[in-house]
Protein backbone atom coordinates (compact mmCIF):
# COMPACT_ATOMS: atom_id res chain seq x y z
CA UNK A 1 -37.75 -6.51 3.44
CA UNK A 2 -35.48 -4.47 1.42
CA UNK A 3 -32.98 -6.33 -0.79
CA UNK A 4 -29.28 -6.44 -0.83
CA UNK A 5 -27.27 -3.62 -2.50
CA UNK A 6 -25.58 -6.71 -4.04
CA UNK A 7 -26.09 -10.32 -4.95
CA UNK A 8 -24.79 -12.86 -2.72
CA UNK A 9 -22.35 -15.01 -3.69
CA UNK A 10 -23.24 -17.99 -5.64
CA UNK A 11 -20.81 -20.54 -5.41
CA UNK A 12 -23.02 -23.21 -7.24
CA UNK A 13 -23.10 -20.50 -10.51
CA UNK A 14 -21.19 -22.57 -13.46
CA UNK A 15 -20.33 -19.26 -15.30
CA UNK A 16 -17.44 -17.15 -14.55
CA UNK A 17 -17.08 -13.04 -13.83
CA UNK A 18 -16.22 -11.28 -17.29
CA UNK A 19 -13.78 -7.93 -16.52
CA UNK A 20 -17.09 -5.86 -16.26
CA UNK A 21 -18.78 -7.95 -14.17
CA UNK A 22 -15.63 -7.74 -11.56
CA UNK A 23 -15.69 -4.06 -11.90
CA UNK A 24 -19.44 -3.76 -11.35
CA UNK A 25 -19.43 -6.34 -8.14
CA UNK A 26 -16.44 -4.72 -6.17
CA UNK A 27 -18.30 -1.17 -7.13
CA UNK A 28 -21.27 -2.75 -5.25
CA UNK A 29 -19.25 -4.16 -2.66
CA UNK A 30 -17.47 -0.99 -2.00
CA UNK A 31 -20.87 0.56 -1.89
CA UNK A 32 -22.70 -2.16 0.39
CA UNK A 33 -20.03 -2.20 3.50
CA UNK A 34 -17.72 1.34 3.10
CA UNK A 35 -18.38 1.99 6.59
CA UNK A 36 -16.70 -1.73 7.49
CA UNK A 37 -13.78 -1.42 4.97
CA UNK A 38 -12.45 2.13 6.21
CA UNK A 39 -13.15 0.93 9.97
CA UNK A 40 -10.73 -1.57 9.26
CA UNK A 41 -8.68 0.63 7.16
CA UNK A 42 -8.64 2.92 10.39
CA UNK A 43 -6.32 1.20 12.19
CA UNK A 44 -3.19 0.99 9.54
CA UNK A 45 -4.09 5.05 8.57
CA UNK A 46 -4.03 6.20 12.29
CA UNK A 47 -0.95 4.68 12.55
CA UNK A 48 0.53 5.67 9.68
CA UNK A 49 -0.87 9.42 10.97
CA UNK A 50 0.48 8.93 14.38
CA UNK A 51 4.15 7.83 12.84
CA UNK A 52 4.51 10.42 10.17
CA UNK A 53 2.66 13.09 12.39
CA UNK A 54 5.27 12.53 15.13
CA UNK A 55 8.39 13.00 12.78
CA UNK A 56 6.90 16.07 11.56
CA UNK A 57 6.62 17.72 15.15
CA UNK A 58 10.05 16.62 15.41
CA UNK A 59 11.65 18.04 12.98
CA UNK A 60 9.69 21.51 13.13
CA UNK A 61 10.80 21.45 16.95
CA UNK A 62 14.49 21.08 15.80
CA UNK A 63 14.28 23.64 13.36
CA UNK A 64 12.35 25.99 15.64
CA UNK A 65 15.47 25.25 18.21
CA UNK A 66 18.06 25.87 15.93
CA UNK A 67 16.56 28.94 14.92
CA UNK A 68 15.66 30.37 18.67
CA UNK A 69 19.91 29.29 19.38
CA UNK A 70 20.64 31.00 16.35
CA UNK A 71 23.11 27.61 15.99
CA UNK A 72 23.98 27.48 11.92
CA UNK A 73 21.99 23.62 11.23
CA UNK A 74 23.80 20.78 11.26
CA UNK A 75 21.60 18.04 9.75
CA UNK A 76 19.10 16.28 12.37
CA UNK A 77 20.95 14.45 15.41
CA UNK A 78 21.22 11.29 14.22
CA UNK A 79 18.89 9.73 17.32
CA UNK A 80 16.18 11.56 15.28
CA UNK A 81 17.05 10.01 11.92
CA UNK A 82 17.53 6.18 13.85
CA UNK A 83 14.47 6.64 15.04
CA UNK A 84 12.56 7.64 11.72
CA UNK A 85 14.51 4.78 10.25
CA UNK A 86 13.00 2.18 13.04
CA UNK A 87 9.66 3.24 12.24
CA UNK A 88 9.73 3.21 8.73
CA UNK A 89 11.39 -0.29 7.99
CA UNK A 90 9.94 -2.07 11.29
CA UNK A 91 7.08 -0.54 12.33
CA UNK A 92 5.28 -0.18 8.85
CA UNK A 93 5.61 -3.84 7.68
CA UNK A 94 4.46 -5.09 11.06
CA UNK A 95 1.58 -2.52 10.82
CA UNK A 96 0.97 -3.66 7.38
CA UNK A 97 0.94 -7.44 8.69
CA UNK A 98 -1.78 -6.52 10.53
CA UNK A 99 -4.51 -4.19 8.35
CA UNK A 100 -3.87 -6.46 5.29
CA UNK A 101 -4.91 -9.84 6.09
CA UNK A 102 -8.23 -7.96 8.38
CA UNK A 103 -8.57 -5.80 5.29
CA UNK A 104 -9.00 -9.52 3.46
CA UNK A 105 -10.85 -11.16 5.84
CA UNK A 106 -13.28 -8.52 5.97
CA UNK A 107 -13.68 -8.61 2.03
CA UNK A 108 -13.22 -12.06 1.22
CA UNK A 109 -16.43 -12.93 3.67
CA UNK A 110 -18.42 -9.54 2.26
CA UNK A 111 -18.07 -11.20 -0.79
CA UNK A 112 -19.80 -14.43 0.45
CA UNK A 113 -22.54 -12.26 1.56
CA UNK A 114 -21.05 -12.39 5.46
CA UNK A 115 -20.87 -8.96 6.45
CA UNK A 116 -18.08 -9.51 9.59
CA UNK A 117 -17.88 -7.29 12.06
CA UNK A 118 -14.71 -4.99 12.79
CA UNK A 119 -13.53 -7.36 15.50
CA UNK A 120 -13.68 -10.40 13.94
CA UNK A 121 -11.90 -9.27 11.26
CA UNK A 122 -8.90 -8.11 13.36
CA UNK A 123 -9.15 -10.97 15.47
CA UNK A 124 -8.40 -13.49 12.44
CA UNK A 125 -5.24 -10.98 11.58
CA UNK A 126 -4.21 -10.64 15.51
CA UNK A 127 -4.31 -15.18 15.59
CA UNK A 128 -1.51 -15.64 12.72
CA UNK A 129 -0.03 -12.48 13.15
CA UNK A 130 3.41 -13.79 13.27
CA UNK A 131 2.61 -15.71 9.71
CA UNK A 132 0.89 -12.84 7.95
CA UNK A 133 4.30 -10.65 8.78
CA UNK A 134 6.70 -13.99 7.71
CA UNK A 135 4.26 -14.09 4.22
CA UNK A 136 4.84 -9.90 3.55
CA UNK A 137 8.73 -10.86 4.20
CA UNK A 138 8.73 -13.54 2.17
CA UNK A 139 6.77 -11.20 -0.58
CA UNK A 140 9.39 -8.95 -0.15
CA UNK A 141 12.59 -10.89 -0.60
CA UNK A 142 11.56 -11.85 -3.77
CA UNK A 143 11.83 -8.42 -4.76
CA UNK A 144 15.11 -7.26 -1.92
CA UNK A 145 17.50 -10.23 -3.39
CA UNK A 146 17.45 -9.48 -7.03
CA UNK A 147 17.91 -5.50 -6.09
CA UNK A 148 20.81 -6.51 -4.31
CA UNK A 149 22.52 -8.50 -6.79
CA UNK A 150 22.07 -6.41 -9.13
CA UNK A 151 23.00 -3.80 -7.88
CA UNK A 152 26.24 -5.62 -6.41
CA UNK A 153 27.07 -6.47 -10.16
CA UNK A 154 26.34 -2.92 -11.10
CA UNK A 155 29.07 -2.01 -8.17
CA UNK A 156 31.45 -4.27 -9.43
CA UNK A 157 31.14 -3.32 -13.30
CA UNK A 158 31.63 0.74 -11.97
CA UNK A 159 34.78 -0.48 -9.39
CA UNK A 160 36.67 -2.39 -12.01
CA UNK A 161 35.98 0.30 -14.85
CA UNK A 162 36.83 3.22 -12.55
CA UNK A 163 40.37 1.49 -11.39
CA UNK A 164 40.92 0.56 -15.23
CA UNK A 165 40.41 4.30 -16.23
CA UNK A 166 43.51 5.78 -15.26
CA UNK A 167 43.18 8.88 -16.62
CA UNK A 168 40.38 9.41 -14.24
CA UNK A 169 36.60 10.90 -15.10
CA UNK A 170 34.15 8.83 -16.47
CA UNK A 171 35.53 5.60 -18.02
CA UNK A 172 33.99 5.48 -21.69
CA UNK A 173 33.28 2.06 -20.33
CA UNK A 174 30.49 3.11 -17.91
CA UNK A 175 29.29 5.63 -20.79
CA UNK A 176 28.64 3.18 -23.18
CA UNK A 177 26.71 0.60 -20.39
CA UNK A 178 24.55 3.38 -19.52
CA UNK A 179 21.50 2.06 -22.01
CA UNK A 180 22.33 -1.58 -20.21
CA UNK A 181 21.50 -0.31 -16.94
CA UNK A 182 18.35 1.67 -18.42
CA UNK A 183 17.25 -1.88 -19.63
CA UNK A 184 18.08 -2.94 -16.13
CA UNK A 185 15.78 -0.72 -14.57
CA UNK A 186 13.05 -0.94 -16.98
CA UNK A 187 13.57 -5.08 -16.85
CA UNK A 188 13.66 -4.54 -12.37
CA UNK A 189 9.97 -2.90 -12.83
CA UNK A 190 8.57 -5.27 -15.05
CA UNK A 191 9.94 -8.07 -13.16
CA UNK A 192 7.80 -6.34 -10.00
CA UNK A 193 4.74 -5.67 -11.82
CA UNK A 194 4.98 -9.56 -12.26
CA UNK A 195 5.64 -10.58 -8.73
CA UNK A 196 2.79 -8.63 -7.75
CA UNK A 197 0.35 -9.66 -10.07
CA UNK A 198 1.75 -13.53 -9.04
CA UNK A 199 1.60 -12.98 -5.53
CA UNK A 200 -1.56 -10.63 -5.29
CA UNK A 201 -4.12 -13.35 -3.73
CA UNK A 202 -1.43 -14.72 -1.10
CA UNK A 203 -3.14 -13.02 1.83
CA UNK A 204 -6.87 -13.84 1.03
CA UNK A 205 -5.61 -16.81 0.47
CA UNK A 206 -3.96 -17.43 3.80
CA UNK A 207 -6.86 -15.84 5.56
CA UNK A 208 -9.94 -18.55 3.67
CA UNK A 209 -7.83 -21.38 3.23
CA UNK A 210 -5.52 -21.46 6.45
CA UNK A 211 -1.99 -21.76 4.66
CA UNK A 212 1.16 -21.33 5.66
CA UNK A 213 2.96 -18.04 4.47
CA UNK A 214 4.95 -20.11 1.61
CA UNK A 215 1.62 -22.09 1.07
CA UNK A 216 -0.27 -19.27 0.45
CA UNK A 217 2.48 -17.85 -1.49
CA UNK A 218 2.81 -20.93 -3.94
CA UNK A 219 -1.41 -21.20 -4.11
CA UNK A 220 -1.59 -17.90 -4.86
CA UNK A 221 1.01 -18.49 -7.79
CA UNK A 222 -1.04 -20.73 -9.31
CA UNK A 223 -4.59 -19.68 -9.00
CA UNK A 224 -2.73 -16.41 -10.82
CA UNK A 225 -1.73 -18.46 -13.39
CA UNK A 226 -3.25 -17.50 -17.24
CA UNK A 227 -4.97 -14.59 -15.48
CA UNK A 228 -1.95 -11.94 -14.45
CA UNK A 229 -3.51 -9.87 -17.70
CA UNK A 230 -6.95 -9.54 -16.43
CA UNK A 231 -5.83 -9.13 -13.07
CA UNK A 232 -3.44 -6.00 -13.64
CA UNK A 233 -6.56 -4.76 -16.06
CA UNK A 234 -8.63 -4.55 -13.23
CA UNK A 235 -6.04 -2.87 -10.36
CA UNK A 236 -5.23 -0.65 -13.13
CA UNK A 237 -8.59 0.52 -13.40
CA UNK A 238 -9.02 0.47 -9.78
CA UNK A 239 -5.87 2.39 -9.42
CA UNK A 240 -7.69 5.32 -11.70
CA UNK A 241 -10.63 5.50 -10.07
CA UNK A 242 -8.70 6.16 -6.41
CA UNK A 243 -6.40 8.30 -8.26
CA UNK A 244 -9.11 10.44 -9.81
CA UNK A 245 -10.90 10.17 -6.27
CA UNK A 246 -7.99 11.39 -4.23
CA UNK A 247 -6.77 14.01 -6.85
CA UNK A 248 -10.37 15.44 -6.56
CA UNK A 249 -9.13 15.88 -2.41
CA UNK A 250 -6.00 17.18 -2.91
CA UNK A 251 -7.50 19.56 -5.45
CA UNK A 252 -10.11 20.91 -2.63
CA UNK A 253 -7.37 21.02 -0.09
CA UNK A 254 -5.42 22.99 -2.44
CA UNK A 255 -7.76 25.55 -3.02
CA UNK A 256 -8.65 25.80 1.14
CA UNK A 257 -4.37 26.40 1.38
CA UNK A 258 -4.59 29.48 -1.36
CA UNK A 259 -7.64 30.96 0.35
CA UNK A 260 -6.28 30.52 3.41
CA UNK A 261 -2.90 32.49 2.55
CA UNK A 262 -4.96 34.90 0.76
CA UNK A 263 -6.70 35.39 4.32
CA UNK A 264 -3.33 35.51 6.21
CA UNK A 265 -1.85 38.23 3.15
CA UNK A 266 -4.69 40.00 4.06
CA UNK A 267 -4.72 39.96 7.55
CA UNK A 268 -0.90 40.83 7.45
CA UNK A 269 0.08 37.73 9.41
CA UNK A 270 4.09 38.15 9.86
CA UNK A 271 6.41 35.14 9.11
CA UNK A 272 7.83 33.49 12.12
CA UNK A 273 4.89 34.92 14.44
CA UNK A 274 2.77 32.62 16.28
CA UNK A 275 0.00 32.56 14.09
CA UNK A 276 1.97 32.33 11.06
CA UNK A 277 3.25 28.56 12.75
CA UNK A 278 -0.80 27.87 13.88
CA UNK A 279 -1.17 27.99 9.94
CA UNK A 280 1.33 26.19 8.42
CA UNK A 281 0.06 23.90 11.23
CA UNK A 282 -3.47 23.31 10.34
CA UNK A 283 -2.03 22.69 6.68
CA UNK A 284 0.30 20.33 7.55
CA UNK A 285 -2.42 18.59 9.80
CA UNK A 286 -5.34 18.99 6.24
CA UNK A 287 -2.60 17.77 4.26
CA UNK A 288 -1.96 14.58 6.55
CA UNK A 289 -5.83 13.99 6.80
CA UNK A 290 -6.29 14.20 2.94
CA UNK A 291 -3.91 11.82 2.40
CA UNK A 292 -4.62 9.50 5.21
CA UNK A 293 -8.29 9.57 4.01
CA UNK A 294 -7.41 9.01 0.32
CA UNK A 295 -5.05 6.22 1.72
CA UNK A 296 -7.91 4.00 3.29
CA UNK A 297 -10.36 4.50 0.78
CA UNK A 298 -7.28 2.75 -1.95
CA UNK A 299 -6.66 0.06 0.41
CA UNK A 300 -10.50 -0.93 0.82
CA UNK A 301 -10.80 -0.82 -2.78
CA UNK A 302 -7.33 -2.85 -3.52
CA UNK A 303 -8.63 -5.67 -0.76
CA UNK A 304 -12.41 -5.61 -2.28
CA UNK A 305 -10.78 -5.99 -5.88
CA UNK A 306 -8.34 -8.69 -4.69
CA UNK A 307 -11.28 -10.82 -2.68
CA UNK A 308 -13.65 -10.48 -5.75
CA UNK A 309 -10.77 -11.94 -8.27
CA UNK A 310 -9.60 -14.74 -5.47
CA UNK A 311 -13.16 -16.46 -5.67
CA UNK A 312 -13.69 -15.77 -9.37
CA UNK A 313 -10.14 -17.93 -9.69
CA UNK A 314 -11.43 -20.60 -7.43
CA UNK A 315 -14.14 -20.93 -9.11
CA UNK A 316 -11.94 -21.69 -12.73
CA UNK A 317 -9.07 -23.35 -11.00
CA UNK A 318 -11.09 -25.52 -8.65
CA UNK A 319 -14.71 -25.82 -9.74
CA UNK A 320 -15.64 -26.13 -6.31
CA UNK A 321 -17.60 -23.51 -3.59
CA UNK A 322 -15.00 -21.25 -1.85
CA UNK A 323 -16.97 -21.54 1.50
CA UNK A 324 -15.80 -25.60 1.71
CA UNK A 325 -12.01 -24.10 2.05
CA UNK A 326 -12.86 -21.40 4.77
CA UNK A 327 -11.67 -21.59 8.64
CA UNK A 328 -13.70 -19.99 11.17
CA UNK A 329 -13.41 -16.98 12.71
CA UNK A 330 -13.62 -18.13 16.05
């Protein structure tokens, strides 16, 4: 019998993952169930090709009407722009309600040496999908109310320094805060860098241990605690690897798109004609592919990292075996 392309999960071992050993284990990981992890990661990239694809015909069909009326353009009817709106701030957090908590379901138990399949995975994310979307709201606000007070303040400070200045222009007031609100803005990034590192294991969390969203959002906090640095150490190397990974894509699509107008110079394919639209087309269609592709293979190896570090933290918070706080799947 041939042996596993990693070791199982040994919840009895007394010692602890070093930063390489992390690295090493989601690598195998990755390796062991890719098929399972972009199957999953499917679902959230089809949509995400099906929403972005559609806005695209859209607008090329209003710009293709506007040029066939010979109508000087307007800016997009605003039922196009509501509607781009809708599926951008409803329909992507819902989607992503639903691939991440499969994603970590499907990596969390890979990492026990389970190897779910597709359908169980979804079916754990479809049961609590109303508090997987309440925990990625609850993520968020922690992020939304500080942007909007500060920028409310920010408001105010320009309002009251504006109606002081009555000479009109820039009040020297506003010149001289300008370094504050760089500090601001360099202050708002850090203080998201931290959220996410404190909130990164809230949905493997919810998905082994059955917690509510704030639960999951106040375990998470503390099995993050003393570890943020190692943590962002490994999603920053993880982020590299994708980013090499995907540049590599982009790099081969790029060089298909020059050949391919090379072909069209060559073939003396007009602007405007029909097969100068089939074209831009089939680049616009590569291009969405690409980054669809590149897409699911960051998000399987974001999840894998995350599910790797959530048992390597039970294991130093709680000194116990992960598998005594996991629900069934059915």
């Amino acid at each position: 019998m041939n042996q596993p392309a990693y070791p199982a999960f040994d919840p009895s071992a007394a010692r602890f993952l070093t930063f390489g050993q992390i690295l090493d284990r989601i690598y195998r990981l990755m390796r062991a169930h890719f098929g399972l992890f972009l199957s999953v990661a499917a679902v959230q990239a089809s949509a995400l090709l099906v929403i972005f694809a559609g806005a695209g015909i859209g607008a090329f069909n209003l710009i293709r009407q506007t040029q066939m009326t010979k109508l000087p353009p307007h800016g997009f009817p605003i039922y196009f722009v509501v509607a781009f709106a809708v599926a951008i701030y409803l329909l992507l957090p819902a989607i992503a309600a639903l691939y991440v908590p499969a994603a970590s379901y499907a990596a969390t138990q890979a990492d026990l040496g389970n190897a779910v399949p597709f359908s169980d995975a979804y079916a754990v994310s479809l049961r609590r999908f109303g508090r997987h979307l309440w925990l990625m709201v609850l993520g968020a606000l922690y992020v939304i109310v500080p942007v909007v007070v500060i920028a409310a303040l920010i408001g105010l400070i320009v309002l009251l320094a504006i109606h002081a200045n009555a000479s009109g222009g820039w009040p020297p007031a506003i010149v001289a805060l300008i370094p504050l609100f760089v500090l601001l803005y360099l202050g708002f990034i850090a203080y998201c860098i931290l959220i996410m590192l404190r909130f990164a294991l809230a949905y493997p969390v919810c998905v082994s241990e059955g917690l509510t969203a704030w639960n999951s959002l106040q375990r998470s906090a503390q099995l993050t605690r003393g570890a943020k640095g190692r943590i962002f150490l490994v999603l920053l190397v993880i982020y590299a690897a994708t980013y090499v990974a995907n540049l590599v894509l982009t790099c081969g699509l790029m060089t298909l798109g020059v050949l391919g107008a090379f072909a069209a110079s060559l073939a003396h394919v007009a602007a405007g004609s029909p097969a100068f639209f089939i074209l831009i087309g089939l680049a616009a269609l590569g291009y969405l592919i690409v980054t669809i592709g590149s897409s699911m293979f960051s998000y399987a190896a974001f999840t894998t990292a995350l599910a790797v570090i959530y048992h390597d933290q039970r294991r130093r918070k709680d000194g116990i075996a992960p598998e005594s706080g996991m629900i069934p799947v059915s």
